[in-house]
PDB file of N, CA and C in Angstrom:
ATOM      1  N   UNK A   1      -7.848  30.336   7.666  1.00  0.00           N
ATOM      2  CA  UNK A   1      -6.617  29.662   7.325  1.00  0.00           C
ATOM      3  C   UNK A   1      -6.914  28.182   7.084  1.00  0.00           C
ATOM      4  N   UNK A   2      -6.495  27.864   6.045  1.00  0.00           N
ATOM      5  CA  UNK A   2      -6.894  26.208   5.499  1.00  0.00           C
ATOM      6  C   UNK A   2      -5.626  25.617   6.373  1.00  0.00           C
ATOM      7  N   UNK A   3      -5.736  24.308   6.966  1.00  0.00           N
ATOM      8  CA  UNK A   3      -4.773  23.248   6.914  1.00  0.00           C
ATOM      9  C   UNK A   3      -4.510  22.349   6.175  1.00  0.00           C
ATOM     10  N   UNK A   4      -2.793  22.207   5.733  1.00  0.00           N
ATOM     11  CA  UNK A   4      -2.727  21.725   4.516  1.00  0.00           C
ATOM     12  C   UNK A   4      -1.513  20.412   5.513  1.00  0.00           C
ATOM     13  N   UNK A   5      -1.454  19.570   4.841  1.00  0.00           N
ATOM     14  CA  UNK A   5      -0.916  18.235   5.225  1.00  0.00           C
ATOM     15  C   UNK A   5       0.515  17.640   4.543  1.00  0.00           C
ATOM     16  N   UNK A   6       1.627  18.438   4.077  1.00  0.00           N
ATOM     17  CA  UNK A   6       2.252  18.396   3.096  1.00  0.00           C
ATOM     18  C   UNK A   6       2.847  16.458   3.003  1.00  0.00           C
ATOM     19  N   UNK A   7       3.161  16.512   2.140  1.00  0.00           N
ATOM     20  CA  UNK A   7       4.351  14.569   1.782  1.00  0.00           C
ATOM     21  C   UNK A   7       5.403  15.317   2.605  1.00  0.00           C
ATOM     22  N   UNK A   8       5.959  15.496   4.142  1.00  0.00           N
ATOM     23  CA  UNK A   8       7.433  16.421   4.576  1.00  0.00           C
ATOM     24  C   UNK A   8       8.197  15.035   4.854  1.00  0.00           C
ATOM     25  N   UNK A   9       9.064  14.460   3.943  1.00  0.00           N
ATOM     26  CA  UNK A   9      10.209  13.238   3.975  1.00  0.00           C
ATOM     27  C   UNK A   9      11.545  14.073   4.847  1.00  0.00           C
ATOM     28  N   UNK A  10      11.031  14.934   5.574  1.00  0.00           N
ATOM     29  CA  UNK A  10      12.503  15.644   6.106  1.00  0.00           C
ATOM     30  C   UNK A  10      13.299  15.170   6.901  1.00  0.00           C
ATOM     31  N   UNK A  11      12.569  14.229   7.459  1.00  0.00           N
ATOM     32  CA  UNK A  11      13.101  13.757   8.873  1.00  0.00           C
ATOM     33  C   UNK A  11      13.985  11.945   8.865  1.00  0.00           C
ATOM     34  N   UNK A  12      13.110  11.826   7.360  1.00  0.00           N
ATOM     35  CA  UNK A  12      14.087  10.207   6.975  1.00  0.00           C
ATOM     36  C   UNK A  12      15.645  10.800   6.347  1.00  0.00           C
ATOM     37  N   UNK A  13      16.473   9.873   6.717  1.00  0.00           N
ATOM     38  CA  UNK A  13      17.135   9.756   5.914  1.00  0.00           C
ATOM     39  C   UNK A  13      17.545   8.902   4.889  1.00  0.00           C
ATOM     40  N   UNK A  14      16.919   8.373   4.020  1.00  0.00           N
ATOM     41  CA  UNK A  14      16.664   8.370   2.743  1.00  0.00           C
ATOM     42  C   UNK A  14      15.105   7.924   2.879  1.00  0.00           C
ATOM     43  N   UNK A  15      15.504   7.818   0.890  1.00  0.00           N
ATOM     44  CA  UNK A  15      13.618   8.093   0.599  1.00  0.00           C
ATOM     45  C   UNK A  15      13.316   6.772   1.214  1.00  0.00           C
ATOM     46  N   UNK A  16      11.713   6.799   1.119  1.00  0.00           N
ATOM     47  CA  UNK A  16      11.015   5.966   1.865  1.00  0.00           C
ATOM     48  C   UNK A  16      11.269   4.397   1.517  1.00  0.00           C
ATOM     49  N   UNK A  17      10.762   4.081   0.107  1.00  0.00           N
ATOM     50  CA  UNK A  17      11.208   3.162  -0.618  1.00  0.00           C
ATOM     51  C   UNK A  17      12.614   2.251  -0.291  1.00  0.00           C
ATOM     52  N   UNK A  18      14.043   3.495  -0.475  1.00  0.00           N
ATOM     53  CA  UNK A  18      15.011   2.569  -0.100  1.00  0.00           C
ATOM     54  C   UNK A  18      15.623   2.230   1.399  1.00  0.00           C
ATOM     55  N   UNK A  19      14.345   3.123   2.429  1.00  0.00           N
ATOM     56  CA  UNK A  19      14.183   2.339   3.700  1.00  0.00           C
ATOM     57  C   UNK A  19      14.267   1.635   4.279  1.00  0.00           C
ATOM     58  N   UNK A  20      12.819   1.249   3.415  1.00  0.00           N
ATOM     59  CA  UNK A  20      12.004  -0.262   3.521  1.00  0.00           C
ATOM     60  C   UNK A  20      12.917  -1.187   2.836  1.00  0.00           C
ATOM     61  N   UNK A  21      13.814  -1.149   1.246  1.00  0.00           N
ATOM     62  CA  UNK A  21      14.430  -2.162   0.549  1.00  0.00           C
ATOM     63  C   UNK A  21      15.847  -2.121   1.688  1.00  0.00           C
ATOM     64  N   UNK A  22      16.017  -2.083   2.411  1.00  0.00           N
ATOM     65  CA  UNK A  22      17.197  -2.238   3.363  1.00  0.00           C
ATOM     66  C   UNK A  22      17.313  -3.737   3.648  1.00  0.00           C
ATOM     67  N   UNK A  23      15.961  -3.453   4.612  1.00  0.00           N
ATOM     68  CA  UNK A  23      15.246  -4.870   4.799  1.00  0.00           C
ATOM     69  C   UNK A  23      14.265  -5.967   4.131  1.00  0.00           C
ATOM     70  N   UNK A  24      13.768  -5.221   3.744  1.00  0.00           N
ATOM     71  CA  UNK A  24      12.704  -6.098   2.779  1.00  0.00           C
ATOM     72  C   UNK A  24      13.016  -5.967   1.245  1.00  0.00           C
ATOM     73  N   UNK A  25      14.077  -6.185   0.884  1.00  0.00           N
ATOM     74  CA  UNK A  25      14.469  -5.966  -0.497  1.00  0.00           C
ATOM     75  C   UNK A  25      14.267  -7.386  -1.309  1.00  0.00           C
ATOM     76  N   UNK A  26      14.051  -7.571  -2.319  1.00  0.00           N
ATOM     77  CA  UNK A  26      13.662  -9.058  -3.594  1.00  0.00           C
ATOM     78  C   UNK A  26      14.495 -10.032  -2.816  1.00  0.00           C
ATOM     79  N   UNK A  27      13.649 -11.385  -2.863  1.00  0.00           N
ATOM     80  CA  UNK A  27      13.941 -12.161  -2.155  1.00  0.00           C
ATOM     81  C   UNK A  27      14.599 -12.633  -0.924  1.00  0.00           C
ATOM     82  N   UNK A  28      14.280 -11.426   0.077  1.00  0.00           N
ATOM     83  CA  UNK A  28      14.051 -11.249   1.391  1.00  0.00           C
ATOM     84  C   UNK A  28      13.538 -12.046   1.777  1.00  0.00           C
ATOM     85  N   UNK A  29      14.140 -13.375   2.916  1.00  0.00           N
ATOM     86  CA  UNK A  29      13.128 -13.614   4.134  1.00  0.00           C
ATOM     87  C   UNK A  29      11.710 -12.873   4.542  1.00  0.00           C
ATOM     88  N   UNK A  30      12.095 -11.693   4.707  1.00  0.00           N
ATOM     89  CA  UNK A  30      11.105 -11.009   5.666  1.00  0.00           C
ATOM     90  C   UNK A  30      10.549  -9.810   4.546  1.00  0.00           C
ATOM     91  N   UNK A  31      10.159 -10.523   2.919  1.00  0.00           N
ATOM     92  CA  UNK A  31       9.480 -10.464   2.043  1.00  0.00           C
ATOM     93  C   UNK A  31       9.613  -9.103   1.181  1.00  0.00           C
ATOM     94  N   UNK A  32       9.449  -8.563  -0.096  1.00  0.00           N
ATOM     95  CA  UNK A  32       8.959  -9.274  -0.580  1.00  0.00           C
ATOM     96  C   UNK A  32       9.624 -10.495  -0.934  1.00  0.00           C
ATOM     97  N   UNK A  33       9.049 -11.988  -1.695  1.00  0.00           N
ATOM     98  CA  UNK A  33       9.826 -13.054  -1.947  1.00  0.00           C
ATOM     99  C   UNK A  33       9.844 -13.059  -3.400  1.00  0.00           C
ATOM    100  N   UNK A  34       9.482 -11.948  -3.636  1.00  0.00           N
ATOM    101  CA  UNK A  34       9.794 -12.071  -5.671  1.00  0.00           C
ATOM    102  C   UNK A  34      11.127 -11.891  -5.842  1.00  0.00           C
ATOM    103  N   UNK A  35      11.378 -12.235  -6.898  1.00  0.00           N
ATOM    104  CA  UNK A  35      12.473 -11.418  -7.893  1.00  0.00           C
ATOM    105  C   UNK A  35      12.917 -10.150  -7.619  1.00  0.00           C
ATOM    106  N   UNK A  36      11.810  -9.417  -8.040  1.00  0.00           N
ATOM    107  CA  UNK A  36      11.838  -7.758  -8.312  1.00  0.00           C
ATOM    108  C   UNK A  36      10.637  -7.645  -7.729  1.00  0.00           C
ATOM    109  N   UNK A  37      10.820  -6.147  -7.714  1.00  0.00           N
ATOM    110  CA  UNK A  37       9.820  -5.073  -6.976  1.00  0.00           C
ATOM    111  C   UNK A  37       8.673  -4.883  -7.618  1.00  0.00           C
ATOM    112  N   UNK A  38       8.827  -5.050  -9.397  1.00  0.00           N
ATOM    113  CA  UNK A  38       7.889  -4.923  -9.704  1.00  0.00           C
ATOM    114  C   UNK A  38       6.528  -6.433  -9.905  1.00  0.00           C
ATOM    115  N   UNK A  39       7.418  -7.508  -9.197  1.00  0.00           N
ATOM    116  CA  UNK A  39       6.699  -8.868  -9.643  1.00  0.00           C
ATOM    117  C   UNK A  39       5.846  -9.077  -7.919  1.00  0.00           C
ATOM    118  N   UNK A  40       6.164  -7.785  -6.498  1.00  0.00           N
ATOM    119  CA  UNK A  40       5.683  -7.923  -5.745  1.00  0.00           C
ATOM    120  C   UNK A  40       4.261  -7.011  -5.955  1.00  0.00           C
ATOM    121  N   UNK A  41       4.906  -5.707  -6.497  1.00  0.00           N
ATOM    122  CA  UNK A  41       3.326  -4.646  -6.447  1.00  0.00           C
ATOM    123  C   UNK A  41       2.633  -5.065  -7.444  1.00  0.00           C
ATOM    124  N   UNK A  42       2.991  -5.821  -8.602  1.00  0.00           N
ATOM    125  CA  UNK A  42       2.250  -5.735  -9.909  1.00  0.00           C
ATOM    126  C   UNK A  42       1.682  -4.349 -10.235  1.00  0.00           C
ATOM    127  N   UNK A  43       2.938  -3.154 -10.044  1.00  0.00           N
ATOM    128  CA  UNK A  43       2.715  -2.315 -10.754  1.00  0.00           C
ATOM    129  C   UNK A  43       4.455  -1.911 -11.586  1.00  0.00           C
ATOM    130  N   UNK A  44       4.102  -0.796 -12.682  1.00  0.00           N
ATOM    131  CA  UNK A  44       5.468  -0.738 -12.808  1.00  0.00           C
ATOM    132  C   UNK A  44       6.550   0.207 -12.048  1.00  0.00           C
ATOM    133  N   UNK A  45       7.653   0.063 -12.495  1.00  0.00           N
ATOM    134  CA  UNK A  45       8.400   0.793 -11.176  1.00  0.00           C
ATOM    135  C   UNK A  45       8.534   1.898 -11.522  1.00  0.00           C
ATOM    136  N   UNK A  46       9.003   2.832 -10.661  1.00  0.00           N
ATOM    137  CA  UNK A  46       8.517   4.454 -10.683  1.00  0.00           C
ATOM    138  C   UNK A  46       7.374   4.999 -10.785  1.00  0.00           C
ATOM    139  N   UNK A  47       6.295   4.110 -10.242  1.00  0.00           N
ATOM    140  CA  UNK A  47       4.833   4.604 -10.367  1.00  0.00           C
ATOM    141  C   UNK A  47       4.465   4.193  -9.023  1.00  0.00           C
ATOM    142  N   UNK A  48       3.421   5.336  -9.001  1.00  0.00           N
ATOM    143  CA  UNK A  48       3.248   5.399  -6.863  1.00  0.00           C
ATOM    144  C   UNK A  48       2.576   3.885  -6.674  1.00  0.00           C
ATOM    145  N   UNK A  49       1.994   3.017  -7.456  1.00  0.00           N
ATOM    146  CA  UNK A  49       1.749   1.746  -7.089  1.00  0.00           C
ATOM    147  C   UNK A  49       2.859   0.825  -6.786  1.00  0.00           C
ATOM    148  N   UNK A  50       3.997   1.393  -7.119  1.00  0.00           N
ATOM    149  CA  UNK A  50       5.334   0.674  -6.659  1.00  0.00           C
ATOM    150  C   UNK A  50       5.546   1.139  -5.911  1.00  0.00           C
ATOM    151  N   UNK A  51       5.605   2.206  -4.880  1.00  0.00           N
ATOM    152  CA  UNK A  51       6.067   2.634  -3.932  1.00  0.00           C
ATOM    153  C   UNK A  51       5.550   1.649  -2.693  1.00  0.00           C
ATOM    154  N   UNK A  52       6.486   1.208  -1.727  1.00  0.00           N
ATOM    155  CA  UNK A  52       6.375   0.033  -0.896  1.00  0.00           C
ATOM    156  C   UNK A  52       4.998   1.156   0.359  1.00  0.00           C
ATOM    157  N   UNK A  53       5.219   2.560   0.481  1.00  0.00           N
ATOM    158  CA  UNK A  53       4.349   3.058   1.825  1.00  0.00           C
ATOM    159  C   UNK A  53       2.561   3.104   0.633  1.00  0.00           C
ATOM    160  N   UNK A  54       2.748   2.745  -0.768  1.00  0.00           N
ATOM    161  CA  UNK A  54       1.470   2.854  -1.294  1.00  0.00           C
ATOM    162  C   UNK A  54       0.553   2.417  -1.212  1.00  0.00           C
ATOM    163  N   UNK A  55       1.060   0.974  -0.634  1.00  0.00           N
ATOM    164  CA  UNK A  55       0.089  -0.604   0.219  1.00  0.00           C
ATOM    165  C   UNK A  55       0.120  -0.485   1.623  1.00  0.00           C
ATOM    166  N   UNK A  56       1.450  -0.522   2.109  1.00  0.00           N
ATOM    167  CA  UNK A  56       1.808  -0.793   3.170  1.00  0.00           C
ATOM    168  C   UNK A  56       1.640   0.558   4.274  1.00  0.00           C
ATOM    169  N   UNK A  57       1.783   1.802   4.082  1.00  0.00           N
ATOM    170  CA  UNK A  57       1.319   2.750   4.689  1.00  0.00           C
ATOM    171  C   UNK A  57       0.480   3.931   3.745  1.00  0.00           C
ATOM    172  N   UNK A  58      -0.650   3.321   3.264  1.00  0.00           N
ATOM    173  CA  UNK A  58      -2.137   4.114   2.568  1.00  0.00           C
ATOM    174  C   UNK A  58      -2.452   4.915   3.318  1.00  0.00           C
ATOM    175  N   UNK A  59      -2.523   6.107   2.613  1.00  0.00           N
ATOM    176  CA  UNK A  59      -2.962   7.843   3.384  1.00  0.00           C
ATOM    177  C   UNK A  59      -4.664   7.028   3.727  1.00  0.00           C
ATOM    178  N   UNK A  60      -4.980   6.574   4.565  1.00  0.00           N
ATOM    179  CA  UNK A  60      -6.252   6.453   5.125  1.00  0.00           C
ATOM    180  C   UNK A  60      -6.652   6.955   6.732  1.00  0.00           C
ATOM    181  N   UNK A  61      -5.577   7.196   7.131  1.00  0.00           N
ATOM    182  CA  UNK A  61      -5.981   8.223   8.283  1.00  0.00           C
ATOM    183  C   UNK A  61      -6.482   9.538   8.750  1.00  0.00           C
ATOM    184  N   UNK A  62      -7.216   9.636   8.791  1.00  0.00           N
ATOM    185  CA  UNK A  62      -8.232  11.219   8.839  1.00  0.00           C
ATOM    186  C   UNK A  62      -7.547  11.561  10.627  1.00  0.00           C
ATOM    187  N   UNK A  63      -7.012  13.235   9.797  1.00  0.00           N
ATOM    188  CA  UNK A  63      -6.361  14.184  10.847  1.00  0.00           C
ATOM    189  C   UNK A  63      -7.655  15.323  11.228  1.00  0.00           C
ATOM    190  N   UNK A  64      -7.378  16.050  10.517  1.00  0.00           N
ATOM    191  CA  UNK A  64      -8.380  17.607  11.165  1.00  0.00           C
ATOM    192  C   UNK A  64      -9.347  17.314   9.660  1.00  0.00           C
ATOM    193  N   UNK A  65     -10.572  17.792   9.750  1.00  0.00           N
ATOM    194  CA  UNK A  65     -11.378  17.841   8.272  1.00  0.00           C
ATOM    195  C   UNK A  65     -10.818  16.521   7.422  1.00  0.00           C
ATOM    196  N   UNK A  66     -10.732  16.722   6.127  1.00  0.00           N
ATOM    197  CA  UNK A  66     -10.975  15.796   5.246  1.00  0.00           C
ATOM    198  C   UNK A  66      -9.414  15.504   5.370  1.00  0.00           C
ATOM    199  N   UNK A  67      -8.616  16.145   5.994  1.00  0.00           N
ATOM    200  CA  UNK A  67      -6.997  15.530   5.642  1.00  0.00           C
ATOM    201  C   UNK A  67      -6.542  14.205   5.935  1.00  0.00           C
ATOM    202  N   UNK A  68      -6.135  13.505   4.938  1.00  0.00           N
ATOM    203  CA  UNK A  68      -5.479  12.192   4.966  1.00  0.00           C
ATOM    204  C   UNK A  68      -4.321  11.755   5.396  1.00  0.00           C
ATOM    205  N   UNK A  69      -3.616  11.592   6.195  1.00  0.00           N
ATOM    206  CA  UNK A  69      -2.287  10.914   6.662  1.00  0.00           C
ATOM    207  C   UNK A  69      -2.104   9.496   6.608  1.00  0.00           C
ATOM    208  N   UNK A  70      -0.971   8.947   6.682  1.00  0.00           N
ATOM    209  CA  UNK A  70      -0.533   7.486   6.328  1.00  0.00           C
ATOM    210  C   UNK A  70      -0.947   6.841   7.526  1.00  0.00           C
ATOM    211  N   UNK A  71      -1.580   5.705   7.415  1.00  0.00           N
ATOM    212  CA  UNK A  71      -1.431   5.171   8.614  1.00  0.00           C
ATOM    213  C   UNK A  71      -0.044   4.035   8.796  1.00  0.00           C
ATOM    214  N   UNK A  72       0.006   3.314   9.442  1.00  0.00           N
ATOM    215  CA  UNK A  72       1.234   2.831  10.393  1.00  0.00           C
ATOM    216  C   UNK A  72       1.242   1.554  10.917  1.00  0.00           C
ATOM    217  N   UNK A  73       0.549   0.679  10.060  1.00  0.00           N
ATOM    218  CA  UNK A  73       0.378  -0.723  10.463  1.00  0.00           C
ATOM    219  C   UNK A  73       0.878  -1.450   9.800  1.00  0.00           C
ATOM    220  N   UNK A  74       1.630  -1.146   8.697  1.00  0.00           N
ATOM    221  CA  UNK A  74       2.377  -1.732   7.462  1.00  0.00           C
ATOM    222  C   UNK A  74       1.948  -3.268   7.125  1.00  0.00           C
ATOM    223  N   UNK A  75       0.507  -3.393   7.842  1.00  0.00           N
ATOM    224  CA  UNK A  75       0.132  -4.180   7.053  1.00  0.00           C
ATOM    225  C   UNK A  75      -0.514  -4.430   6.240  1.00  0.00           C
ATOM    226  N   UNK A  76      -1.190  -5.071   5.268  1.00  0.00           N
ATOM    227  CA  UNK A  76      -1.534  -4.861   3.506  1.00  0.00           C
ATOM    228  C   UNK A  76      -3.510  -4.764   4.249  1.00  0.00           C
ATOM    229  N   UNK A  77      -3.792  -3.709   3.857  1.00  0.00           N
ATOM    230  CA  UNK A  77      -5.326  -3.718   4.327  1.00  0.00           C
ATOM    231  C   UNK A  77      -6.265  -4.177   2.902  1.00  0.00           C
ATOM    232  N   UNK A  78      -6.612  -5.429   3.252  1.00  0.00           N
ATOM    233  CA  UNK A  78      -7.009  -5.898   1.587  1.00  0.00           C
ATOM    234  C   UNK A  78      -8.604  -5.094   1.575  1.00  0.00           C
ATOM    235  N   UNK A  79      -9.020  -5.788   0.490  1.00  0.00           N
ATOM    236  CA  UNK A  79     -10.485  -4.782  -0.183  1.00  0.00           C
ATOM    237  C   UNK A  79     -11.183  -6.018   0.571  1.00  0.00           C
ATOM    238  N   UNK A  80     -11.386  -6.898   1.123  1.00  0.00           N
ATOM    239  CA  UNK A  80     -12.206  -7.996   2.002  1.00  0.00           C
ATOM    240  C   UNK A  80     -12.352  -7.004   3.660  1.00  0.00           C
ATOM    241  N   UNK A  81     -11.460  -6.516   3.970  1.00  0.00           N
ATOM    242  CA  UNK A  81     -11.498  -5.963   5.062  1.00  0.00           C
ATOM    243  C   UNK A  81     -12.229  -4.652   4.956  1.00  0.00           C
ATOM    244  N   UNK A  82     -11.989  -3.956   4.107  1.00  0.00           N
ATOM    245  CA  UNK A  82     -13.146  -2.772   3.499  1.00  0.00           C
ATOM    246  C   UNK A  82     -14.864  -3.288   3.787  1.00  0.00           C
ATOM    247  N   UNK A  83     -15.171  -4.287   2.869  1.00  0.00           N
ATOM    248  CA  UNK A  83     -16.020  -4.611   2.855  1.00  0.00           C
ATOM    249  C   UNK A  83     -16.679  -5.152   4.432  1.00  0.00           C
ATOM    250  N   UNK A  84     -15.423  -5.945   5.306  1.00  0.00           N
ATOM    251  CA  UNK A  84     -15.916  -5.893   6.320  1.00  0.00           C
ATOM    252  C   UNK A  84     -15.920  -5.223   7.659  1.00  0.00           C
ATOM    253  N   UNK A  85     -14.910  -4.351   7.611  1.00  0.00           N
ATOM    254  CA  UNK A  85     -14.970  -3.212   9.179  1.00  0.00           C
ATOM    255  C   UNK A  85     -14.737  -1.677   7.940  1.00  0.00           C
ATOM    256  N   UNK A  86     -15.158  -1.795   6.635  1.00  0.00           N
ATOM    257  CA  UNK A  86     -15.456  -0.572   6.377  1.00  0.00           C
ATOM    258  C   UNK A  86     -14.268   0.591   6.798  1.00  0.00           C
ATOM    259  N   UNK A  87     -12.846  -0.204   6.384  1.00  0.00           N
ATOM    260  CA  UNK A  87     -11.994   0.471   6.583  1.00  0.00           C
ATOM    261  C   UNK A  87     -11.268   0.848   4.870  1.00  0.00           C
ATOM    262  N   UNK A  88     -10.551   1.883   4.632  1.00  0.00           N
ATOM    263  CA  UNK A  88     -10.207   1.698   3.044  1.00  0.00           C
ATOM    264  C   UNK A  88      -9.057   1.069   2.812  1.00  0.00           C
ATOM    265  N   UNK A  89      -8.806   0.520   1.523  1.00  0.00           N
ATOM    266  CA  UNK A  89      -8.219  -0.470   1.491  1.00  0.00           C
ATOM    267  C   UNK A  89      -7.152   0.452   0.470  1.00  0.00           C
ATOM    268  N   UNK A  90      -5.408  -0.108  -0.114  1.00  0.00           N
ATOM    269  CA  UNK A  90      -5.000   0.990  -1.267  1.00  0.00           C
ATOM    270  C   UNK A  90      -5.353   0.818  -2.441  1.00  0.00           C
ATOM    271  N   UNK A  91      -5.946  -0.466  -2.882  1.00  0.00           N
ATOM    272  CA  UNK A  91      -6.405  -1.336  -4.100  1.00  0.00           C
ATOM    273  C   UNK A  91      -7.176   0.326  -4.672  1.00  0.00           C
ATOM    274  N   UNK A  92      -8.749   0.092  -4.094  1.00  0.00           N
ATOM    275  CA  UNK A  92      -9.479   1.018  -4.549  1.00  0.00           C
ATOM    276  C   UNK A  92      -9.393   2.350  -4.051  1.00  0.00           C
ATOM    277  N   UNK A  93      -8.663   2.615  -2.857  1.00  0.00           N
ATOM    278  CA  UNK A  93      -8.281   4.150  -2.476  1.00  0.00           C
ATOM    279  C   UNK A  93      -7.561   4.506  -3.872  1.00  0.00           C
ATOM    280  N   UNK A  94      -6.723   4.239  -4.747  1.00  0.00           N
ATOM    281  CA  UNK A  94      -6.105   4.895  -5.999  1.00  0.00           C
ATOM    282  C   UNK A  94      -6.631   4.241  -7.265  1.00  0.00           C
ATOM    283  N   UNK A  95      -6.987   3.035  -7.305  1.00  0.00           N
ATOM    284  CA  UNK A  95      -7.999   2.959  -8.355  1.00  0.00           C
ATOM    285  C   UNK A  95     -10.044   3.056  -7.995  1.00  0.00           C
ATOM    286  N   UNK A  96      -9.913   4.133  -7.707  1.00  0.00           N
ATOM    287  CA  UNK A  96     -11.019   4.880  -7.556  1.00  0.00           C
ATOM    288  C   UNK A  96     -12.729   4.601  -8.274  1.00  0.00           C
ATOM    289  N   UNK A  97     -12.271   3.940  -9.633  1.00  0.00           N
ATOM    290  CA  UNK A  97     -13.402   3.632 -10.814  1.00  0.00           C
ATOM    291  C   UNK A  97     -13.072   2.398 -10.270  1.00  0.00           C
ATOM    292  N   UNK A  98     -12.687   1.659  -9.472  1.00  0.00           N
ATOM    293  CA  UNK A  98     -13.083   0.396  -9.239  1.00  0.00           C
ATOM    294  C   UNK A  98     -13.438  -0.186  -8.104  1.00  0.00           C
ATOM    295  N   UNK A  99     -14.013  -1.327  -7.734  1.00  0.00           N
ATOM    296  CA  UNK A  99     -15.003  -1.634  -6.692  1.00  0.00           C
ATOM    297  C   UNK A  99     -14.184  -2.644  -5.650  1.00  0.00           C
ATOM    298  N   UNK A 100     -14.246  -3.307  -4.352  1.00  0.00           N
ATOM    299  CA  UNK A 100     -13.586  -3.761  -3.771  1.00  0.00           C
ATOM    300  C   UNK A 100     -13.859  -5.447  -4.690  1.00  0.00           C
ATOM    301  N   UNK A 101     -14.402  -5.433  -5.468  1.00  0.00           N
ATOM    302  CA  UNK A 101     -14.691  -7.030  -5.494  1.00  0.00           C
ATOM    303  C   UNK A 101     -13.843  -6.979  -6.472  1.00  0.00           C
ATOM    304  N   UNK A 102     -13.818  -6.294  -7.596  1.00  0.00           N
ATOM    305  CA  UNK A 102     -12.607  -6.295  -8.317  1.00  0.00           C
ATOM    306  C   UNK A 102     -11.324  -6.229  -8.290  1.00  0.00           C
ATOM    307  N   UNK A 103     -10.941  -5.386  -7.222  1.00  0.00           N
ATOM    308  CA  UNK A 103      -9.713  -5.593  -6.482  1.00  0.00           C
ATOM    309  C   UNK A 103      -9.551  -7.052  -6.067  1.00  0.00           C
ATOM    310  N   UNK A 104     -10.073  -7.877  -5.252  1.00  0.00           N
ATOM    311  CA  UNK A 104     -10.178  -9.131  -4.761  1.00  0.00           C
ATOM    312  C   UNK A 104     -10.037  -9.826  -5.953  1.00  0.00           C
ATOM    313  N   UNK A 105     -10.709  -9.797  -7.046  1.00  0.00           N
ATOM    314  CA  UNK A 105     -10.694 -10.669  -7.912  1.00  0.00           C
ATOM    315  C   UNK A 105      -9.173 -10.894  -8.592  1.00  0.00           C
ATOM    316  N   UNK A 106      -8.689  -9.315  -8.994  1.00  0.00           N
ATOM    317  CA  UNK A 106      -7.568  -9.049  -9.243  1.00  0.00           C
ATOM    318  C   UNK A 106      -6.254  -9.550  -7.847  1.00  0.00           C
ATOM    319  N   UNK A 107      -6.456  -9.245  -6.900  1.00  0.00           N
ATOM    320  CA  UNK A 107      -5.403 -10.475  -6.293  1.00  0.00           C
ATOM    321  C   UNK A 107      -5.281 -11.702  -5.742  1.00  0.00           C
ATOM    322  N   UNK A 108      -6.656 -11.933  -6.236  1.00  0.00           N
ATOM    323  CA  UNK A 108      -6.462 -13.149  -6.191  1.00  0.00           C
ATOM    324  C   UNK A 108      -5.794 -14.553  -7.333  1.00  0.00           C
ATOM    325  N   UNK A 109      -5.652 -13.230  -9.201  1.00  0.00           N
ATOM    326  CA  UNK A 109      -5.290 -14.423 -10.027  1.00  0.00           C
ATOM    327  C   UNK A 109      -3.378 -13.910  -9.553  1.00  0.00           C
ATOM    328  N   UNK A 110      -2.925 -13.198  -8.709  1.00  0.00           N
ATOM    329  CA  UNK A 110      -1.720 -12.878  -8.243  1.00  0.00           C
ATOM    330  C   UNK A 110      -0.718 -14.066  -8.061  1.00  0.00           C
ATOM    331  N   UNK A 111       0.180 -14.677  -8.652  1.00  0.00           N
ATOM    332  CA  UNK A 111       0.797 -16.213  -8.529  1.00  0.00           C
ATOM    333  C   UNK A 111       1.341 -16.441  -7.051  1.00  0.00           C
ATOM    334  N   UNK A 112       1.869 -15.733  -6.314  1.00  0.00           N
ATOM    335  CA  UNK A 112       2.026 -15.379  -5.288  1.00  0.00           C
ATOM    336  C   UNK A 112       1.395 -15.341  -4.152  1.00  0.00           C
ATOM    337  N   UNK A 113      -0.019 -15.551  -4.320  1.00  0.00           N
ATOM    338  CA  UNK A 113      -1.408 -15.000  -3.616  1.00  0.00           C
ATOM    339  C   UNK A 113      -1.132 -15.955  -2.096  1.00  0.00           C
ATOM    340  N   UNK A 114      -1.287 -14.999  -1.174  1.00  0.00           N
ATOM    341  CA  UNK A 114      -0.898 -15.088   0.181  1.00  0.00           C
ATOM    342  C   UNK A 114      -2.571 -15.153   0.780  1.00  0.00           C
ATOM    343  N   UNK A 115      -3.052 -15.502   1.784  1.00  0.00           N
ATOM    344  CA  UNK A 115      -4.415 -16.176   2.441  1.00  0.00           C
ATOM    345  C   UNK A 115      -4.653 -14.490   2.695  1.00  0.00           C
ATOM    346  N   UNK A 116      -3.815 -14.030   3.528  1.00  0.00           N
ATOM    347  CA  UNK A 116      -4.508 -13.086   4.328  1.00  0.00           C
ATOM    348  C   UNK A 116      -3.941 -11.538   3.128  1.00  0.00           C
ATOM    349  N   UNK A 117      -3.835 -11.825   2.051  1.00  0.00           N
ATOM    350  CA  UNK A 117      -4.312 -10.850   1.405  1.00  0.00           C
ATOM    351  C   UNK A 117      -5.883 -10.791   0.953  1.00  0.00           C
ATOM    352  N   UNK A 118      -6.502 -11.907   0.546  1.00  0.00           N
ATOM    353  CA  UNK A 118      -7.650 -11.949   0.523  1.00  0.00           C
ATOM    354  C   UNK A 118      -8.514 -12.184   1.606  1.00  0.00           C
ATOM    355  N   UNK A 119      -8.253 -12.233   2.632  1.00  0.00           N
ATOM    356  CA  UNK A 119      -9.253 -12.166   3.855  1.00  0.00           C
ATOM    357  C   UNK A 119      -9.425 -11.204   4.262  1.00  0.00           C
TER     358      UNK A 119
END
């Protein structure tokens, strides 16, 4: 019998996304401080790089075998921290053909660019 790990949203009541925008909705205090949603992920919207758990809770937690679960620290695990406790980061966990330095490079020309995203 394989174990399988399903996405089960059964237990929120609502989706994940408008959760999180409760509180942390565009120009939130308690961030993001853009405009829009899409000027925080620099991705476009309706694409899992917009989804707020895509950064903020990255399937990088290993359950039984190779299964991935979200972890729970909702905080942004940059590609600098990869490189240094060798933890994965979401930059290159979904862009896959690319390397942590490129990720870094890429948020760092980010107008927005916060210290401890790049550390």
């Amino acid at each position: 019998m394989m174990f399988m790990a399903p996405d089960n949203y059964a237990q929120l009541r609502k989706p994940a996304d408008k959760l999180c925008l409760d509180c942390h909705g565009p120009m939130s205090p308690n961030g993001p401080r853009t405009a829009t949603l899409e000027q925080h992920t620099h991705h476009k919207a309706g694409t899992p790089g917009s989804q707020c758990i895509s950064c903020h809770m990255p399937k990088i937690e290993t359950t039984l075998a190779d299964v991935k679960v979200r972890a729970h620290t909702f905080a942004f695990i940059s590609p600098a921290m990869t490189d240094k406790y060798k933890i994965p980061n979401p930059c290159t966990s979904c862009h896959t053909d690319k390397s942590t330095a490129w990720a870094t490079e890429a948020l760092r020309h980010w107008p927005e660019r916060s210290p401890w995203r790049l550390d």
